[in-house]
PDB file of N, CA and C in Angstrom:
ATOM      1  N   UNK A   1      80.410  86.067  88.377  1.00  0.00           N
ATOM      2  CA  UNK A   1      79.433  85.416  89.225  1.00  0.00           C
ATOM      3  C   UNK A   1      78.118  85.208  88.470  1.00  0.00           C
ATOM      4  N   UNK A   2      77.634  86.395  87.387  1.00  0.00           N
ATOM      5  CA  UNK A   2      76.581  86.250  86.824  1.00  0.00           C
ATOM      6  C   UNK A   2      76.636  84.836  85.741  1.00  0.00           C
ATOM      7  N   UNK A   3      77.686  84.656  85.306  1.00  0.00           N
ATOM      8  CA  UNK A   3      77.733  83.762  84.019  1.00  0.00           C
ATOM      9  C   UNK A   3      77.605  82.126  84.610  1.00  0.00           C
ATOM     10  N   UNK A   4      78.266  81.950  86.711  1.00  0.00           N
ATOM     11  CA  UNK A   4      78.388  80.711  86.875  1.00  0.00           C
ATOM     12  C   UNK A   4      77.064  80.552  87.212  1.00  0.00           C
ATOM     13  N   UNK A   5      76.041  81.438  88.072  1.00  0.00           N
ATOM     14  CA  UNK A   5      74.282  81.339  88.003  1.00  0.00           C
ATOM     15  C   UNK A   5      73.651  81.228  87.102  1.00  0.00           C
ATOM     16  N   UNK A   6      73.935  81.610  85.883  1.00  0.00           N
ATOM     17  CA  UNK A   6      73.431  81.576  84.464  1.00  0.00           C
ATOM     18  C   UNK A   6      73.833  80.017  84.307  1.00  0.00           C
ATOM     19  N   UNK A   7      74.827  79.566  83.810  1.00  0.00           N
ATOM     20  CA  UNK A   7      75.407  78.111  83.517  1.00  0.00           C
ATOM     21  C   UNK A   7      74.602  77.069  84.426  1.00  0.00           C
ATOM     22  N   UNK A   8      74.885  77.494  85.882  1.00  0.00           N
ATOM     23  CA  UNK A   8      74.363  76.710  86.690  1.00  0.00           C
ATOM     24  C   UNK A   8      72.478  76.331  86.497  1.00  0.00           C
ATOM     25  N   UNK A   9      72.216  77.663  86.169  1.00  0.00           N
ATOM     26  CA  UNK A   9      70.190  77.554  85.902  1.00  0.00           C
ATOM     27  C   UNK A   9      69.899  76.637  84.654  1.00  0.00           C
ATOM     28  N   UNK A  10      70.858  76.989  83.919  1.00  0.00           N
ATOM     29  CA  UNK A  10      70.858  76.195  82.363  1.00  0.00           C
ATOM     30  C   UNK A  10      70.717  74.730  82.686  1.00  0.00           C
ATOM     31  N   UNK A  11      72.110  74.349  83.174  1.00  0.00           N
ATOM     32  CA  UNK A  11      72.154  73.298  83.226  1.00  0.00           C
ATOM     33  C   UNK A  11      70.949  72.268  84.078  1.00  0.00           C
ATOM     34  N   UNK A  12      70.866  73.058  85.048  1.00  0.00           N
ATOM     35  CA  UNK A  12      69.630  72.432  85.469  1.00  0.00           C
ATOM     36  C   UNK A  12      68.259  72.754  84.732  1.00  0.00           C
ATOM     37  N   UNK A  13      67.935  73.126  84.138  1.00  0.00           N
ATOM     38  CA  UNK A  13      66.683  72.972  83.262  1.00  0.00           C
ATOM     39  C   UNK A  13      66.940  71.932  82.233  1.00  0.00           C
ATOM     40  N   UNK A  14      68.322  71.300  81.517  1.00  0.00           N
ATOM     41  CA  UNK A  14      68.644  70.289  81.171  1.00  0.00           C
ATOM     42  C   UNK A  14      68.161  69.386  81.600  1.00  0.00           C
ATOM     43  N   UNK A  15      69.127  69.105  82.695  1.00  0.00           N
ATOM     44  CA  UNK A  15      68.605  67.799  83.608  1.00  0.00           C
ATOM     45  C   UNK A  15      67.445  67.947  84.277  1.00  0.00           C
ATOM     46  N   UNK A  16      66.610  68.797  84.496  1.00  0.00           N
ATOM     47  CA  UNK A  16      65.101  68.653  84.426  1.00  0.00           C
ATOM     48  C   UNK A  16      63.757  68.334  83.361  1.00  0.00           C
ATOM     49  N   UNK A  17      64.356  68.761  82.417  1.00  0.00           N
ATOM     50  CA  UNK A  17      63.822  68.378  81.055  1.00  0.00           C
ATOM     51  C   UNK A  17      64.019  67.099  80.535  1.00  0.00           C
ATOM     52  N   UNK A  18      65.291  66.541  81.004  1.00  0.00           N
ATOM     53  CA  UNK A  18      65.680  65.117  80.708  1.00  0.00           C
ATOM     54  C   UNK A  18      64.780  64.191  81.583  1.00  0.00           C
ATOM     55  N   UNK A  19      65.141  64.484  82.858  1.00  0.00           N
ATOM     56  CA  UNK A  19      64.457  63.841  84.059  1.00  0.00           C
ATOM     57  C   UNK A  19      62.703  63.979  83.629  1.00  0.00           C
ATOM     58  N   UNK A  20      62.309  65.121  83.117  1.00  0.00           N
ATOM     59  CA  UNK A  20      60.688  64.757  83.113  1.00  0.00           C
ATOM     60  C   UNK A  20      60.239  63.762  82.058  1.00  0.00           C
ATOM     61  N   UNK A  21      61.406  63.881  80.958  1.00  0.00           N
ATOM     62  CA  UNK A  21      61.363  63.439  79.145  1.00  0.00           C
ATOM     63  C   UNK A  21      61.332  61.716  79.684  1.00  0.00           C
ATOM     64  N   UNK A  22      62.021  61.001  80.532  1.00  0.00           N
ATOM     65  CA  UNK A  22      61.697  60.001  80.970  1.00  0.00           C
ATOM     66  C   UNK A  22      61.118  59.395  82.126  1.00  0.00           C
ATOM     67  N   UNK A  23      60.419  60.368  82.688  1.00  0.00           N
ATOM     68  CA  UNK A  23      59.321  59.842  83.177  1.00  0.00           C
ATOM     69  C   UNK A  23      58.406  58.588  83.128  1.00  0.00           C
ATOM     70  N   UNK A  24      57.881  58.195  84.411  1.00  0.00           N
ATOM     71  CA  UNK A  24      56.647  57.149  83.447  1.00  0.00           C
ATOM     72  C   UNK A  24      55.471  58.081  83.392  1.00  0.00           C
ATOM     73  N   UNK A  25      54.697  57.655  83.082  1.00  0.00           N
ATOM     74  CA  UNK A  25      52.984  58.388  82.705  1.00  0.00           C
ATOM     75  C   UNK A  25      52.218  57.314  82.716  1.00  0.00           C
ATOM     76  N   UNK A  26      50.405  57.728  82.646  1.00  0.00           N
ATOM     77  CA  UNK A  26      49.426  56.483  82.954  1.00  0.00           C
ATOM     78  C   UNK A  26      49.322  55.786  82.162  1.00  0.00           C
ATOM     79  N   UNK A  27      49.727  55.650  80.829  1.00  0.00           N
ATOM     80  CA  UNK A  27      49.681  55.020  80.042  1.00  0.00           C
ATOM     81  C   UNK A  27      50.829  54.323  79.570  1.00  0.00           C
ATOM     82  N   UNK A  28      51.871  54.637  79.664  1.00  0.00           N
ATOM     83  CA  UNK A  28      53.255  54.113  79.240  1.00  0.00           C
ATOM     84  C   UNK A  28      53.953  54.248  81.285  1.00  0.00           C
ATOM     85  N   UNK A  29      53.759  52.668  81.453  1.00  0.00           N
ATOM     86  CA  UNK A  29      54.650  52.282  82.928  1.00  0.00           C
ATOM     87  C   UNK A  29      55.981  52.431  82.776  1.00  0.00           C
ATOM     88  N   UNK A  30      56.829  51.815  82.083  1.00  0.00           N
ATOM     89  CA  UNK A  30      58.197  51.931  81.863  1.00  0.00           C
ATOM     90  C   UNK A  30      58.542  51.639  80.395  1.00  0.00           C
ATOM     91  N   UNK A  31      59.483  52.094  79.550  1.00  0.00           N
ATOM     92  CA  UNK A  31      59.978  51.923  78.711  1.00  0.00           C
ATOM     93  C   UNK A  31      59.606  50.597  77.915  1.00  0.00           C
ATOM     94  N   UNK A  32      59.213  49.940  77.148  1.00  0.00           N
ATOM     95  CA  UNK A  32      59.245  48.283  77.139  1.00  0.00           C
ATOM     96  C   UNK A  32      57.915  47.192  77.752  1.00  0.00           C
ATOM     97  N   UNK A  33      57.369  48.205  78.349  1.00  0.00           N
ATOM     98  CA  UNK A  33      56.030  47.430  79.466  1.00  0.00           C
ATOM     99  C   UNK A  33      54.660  47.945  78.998  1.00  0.00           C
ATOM    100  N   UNK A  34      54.683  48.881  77.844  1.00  0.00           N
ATOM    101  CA  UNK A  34      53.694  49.383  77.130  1.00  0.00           C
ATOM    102  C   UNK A  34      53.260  48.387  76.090  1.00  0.00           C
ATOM    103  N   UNK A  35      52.075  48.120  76.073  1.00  0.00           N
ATOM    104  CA  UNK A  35      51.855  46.848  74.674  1.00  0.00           C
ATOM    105  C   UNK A  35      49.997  47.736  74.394  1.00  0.00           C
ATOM    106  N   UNK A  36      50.840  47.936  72.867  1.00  0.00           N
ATOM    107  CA  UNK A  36      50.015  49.037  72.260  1.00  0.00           C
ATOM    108  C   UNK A  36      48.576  48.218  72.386  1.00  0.00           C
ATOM    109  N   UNK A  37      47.851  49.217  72.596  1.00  0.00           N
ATOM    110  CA  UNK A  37      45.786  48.668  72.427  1.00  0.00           C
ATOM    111  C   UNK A  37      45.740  47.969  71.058  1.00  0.00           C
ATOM    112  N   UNK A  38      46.264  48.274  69.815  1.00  0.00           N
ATOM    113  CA  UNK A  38      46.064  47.411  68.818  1.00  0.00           C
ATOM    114  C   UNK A  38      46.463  46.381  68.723  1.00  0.00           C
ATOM    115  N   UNK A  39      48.028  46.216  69.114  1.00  0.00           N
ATOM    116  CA  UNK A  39      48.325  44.488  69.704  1.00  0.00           C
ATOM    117  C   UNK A  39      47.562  43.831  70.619  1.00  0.00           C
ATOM    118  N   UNK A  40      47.120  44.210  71.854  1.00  0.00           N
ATOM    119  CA  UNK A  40      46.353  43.686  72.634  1.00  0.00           C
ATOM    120  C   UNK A  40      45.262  42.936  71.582  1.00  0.00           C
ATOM    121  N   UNK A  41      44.570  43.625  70.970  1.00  0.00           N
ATOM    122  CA  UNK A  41      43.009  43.324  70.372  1.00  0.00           C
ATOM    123  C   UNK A  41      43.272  42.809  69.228  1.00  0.00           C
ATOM    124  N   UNK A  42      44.554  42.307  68.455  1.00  0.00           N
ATOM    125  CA  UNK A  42      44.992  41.178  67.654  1.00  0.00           C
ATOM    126  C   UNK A  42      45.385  40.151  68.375  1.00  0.00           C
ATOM    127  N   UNK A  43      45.844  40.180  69.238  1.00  0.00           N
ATOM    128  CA  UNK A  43      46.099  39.090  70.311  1.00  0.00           C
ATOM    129  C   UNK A  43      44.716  38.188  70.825  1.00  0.00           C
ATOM    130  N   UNK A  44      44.105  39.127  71.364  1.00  0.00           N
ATOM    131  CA  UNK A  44      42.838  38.608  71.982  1.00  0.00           C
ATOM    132  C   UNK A  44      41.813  37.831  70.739  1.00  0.00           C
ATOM    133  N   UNK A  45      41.980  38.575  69.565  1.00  0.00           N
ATOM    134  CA  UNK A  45      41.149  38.059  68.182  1.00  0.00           C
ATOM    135  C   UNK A  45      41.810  36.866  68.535  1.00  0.00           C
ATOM    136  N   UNK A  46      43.265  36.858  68.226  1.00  0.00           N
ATOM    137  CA  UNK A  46      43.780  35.372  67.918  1.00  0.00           C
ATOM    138  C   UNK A  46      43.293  34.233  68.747  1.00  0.00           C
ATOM    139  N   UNK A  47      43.744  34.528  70.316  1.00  0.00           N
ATOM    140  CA  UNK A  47      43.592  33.360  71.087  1.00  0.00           C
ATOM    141  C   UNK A  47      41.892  33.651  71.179  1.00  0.00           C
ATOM    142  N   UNK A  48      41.035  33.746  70.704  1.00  0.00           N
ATOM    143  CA  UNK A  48      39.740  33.980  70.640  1.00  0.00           C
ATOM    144  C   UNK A  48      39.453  32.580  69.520  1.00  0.00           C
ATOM    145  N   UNK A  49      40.393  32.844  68.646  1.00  0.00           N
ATOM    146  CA  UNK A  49      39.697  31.768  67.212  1.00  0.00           C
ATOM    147  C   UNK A  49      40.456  30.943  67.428  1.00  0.00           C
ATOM    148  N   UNK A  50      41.699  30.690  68.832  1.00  0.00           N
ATOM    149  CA  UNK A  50      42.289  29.279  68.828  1.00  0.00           C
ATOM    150  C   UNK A  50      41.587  28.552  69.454  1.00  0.00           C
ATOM    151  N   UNK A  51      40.503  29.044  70.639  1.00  0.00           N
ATOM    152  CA  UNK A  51      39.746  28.803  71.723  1.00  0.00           C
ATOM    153  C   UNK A  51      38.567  27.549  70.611  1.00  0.00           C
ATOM    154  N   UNK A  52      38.518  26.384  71.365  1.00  0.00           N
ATOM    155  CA  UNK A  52      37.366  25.244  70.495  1.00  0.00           C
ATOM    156  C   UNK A  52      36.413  25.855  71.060  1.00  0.00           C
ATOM    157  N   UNK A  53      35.387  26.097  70.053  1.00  0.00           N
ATOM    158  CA  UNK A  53      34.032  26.189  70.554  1.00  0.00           C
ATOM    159  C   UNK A  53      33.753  28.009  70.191  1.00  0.00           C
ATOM    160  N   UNK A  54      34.562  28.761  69.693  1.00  0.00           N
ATOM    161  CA  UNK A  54      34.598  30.239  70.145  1.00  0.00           C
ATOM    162  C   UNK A  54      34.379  30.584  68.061  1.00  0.00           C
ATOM    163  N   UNK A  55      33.949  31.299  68.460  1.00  0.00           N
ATOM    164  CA  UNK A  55      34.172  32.150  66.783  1.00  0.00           C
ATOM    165  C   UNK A  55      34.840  33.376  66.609  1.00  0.00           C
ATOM    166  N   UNK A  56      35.393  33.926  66.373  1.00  0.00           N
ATOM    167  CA  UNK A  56      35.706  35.030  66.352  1.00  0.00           C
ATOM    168  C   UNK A  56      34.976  36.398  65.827  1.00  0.00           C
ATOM    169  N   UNK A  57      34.336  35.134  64.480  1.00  0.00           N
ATOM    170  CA  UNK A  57      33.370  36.000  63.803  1.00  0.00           C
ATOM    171  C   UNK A  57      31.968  36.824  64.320  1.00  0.00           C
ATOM    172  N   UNK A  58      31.892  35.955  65.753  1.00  0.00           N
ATOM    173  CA  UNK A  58      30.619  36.412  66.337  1.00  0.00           C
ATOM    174  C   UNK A  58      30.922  37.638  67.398  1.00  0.00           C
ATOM    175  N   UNK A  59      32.224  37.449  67.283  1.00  0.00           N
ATOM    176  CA  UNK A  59      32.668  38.623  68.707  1.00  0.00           C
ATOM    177  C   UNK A  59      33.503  39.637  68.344  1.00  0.00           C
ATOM    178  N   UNK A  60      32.769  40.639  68.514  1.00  0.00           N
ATOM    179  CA  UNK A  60      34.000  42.460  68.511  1.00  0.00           C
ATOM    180  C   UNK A  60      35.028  42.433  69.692  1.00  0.00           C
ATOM    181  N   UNK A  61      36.197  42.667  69.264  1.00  0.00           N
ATOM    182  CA  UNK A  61      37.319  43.063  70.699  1.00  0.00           C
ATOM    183  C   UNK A  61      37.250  44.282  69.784  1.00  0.00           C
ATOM    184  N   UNK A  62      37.439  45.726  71.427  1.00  0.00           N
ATOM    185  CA  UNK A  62      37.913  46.590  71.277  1.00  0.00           C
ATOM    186  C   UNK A  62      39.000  46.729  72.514  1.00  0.00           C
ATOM    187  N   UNK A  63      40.016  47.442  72.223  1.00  0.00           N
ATOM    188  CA  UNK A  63      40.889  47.770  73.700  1.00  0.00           C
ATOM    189  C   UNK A  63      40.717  49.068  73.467  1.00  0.00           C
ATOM    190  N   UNK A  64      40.726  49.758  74.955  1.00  0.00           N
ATOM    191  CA  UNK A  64      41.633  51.203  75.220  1.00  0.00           C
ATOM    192  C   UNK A  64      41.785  51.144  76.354  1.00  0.00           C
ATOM    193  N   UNK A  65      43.386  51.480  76.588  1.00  0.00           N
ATOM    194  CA  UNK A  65      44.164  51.722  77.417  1.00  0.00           C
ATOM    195  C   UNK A  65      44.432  50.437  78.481  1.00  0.00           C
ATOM    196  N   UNK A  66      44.185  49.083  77.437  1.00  0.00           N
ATOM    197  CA  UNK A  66      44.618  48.003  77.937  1.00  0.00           C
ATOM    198  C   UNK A  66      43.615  47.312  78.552  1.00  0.00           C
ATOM    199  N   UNK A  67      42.205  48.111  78.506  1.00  0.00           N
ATOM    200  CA  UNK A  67      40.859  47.057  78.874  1.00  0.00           C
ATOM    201  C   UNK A  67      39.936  46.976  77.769  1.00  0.00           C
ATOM    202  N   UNK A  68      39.850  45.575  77.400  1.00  0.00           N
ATOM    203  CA  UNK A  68      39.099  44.981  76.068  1.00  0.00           C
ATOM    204  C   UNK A  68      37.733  44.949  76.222  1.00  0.00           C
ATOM    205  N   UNK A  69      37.153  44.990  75.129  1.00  0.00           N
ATOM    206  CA  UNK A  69      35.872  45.296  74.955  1.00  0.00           C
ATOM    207  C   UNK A  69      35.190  44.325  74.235  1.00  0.00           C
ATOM    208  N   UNK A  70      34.253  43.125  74.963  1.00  0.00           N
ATOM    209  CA  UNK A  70      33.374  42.406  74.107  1.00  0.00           C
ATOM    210  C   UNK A  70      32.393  42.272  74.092  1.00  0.00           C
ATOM    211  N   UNK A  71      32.284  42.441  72.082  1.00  0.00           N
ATOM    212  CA  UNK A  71      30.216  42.429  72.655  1.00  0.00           C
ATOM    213  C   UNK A  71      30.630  41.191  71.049  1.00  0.00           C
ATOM    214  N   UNK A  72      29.276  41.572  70.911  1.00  0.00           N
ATOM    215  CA  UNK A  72      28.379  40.393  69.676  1.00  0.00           C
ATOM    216  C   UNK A  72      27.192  39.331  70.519  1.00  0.00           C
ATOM    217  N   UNK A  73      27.214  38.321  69.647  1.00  0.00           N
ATOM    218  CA  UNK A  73      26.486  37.294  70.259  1.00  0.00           C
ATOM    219  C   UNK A  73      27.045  35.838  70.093  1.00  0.00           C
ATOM    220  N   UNK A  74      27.097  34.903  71.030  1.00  0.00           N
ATOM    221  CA  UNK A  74      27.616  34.061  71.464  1.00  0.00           C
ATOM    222  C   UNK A  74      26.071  33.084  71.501  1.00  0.00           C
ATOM    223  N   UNK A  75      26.757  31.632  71.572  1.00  0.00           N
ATOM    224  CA  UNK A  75      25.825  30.756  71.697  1.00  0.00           C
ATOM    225  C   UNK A  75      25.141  30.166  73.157  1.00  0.00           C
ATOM    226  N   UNK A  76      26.151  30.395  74.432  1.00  0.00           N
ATOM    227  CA  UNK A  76      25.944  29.768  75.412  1.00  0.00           C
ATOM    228  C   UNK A  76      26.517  30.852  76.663  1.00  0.00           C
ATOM    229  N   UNK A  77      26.295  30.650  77.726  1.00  0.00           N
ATOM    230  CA  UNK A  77      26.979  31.651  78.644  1.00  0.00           C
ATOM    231  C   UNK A  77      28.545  30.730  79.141  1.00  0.00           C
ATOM    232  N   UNK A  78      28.503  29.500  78.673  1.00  0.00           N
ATOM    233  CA  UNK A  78      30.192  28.898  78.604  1.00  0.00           C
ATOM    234  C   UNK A  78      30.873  30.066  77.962  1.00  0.00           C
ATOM    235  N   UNK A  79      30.627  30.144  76.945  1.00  0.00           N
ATOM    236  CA  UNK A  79      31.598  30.778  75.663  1.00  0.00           C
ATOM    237  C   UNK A  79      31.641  32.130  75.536  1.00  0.00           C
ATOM    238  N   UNK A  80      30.859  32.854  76.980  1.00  0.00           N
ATOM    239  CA  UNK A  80      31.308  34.211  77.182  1.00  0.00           C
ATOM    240  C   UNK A  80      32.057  33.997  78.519  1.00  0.00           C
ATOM    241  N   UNK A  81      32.057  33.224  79.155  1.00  0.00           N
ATOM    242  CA  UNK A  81      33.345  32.590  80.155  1.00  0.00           C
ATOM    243  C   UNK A  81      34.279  32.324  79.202  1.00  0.00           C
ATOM    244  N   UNK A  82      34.156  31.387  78.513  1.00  0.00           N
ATOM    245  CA  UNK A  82      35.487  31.061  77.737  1.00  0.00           C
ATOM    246  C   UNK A  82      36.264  32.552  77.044  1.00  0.00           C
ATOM    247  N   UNK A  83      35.734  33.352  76.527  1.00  0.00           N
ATOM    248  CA  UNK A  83      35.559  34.683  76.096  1.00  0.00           C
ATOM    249  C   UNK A  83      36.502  35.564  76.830  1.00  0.00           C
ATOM    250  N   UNK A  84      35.969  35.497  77.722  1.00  0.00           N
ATOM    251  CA  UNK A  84      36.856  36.682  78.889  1.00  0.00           C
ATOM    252  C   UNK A  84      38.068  36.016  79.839  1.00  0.00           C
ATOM    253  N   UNK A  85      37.824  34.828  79.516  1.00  0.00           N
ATOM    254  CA  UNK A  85      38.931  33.620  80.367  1.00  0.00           C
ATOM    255  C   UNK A  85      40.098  33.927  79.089  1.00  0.00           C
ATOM    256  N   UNK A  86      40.098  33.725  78.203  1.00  0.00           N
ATOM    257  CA  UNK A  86      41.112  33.751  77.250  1.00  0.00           C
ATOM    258  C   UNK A  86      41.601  35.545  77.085  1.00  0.00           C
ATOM    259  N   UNK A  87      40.713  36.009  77.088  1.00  0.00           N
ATOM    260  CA  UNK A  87      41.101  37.635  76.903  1.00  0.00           C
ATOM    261  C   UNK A  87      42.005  38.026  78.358  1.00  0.00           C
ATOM    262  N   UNK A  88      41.360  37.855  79.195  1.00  0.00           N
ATOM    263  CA  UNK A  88      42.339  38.193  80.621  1.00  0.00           C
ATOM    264  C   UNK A  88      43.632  37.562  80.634  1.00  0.00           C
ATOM    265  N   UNK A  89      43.891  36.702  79.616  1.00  0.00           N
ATOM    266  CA  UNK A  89      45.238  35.581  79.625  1.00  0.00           C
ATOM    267  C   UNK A  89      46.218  36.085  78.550  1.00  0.00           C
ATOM    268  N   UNK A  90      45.579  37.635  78.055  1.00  0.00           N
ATOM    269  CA  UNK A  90      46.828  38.007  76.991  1.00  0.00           C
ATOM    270  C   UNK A  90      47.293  39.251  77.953  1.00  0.00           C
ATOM    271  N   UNK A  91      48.461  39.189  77.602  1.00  0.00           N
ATOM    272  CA  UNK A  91      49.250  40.028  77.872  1.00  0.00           C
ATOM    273  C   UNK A  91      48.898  41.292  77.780  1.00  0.00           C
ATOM    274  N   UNK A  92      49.351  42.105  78.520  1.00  0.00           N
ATOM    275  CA  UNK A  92      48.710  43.801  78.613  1.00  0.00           C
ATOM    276  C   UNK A  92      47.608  43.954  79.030  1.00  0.00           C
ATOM    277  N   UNK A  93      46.668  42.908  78.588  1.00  0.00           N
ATOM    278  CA  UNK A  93      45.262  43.306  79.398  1.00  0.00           C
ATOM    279  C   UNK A  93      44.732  43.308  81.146  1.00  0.00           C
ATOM    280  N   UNK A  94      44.523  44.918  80.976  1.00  0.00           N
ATOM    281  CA  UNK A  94      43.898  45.018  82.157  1.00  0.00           C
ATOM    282  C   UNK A  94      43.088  44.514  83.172  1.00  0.00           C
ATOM    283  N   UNK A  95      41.444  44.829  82.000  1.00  0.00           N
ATOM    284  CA  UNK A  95      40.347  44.081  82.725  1.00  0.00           C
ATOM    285  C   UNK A  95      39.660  44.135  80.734  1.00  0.00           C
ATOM    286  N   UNK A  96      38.690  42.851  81.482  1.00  0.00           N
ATOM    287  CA  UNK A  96      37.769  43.082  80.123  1.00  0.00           C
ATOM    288  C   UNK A  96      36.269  43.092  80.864  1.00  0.00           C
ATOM    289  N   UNK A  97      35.941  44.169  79.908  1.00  0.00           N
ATOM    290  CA  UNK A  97      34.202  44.492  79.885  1.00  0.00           C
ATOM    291  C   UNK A  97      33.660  43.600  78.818  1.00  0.00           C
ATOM    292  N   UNK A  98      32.812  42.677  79.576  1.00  0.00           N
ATOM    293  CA  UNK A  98      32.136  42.205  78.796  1.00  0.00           C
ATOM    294  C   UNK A  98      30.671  42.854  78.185  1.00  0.00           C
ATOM    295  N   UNK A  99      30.156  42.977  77.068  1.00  0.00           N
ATOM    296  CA  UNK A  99      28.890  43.205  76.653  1.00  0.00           C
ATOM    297  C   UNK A  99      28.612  42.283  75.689  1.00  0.00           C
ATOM    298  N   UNK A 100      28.801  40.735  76.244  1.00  0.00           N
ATOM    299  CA  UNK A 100      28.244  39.832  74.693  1.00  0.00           C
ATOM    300  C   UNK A 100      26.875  39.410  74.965  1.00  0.00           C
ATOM    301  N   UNK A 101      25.963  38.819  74.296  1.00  0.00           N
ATOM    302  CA  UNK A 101      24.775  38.713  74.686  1.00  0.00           C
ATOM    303  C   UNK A 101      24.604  37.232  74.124  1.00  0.00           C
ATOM    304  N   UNK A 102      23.836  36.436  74.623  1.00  0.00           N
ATOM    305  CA  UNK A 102      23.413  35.068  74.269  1.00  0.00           C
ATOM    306  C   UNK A 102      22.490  35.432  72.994  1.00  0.00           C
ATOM    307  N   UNK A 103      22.579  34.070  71.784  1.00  0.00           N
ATOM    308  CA  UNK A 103      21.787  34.011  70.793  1.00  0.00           C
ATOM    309  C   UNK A 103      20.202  33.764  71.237  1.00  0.00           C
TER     310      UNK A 103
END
């Protein structure tokens, strides 16, 4: 009797350990639906310098945990609309904080 309570406790700390090991968590939703902060903020660079009118050179992206971060200085308050209009349109991103400031 002792060895089938023993087997039986085992095994379930298995399948509890398994069951927690795939879990989701706040940062990783499901398997596949995670898109790392450094992709995000190569992404956002990119469609940043495809954007007419935008520089890239004038603007910092930072991400963490999927909300981007822009500062620098910009020429017009269009092109910090345009700015955060294109950043909210990549994938993974949360929200973006803007901190850009007019020239």
């Amino acid at each position: 009797m002792y060895r089938v309570k023993t087997l039986t406790a085992a095994l379930f700390m298995v399948f509890l350990a398994t069951s927690l090991a795939c879990a989701t968590t706040r940062t990783h939703a499901v398997t596949g639906e995670h898109v790392d902060d450094g992709v995000i903020t190569t992404q956002v660079k990119t469609a940043i310098s495809n954007e007419p009118g935008l520089r890239v050179s004038e603007l910092k992206v930072r991400t963490s945990d999927g909300v981007v971060q822009l500062s620098g200085f910009v020429n017009s308050r269009d092109d910090i609309n345009s700015a955060v209009r294109v950043a909210l349109a990549v994938n993974g991103v949360k929200a973006v904080a803007d901190e850009t400031q007019l020239k």
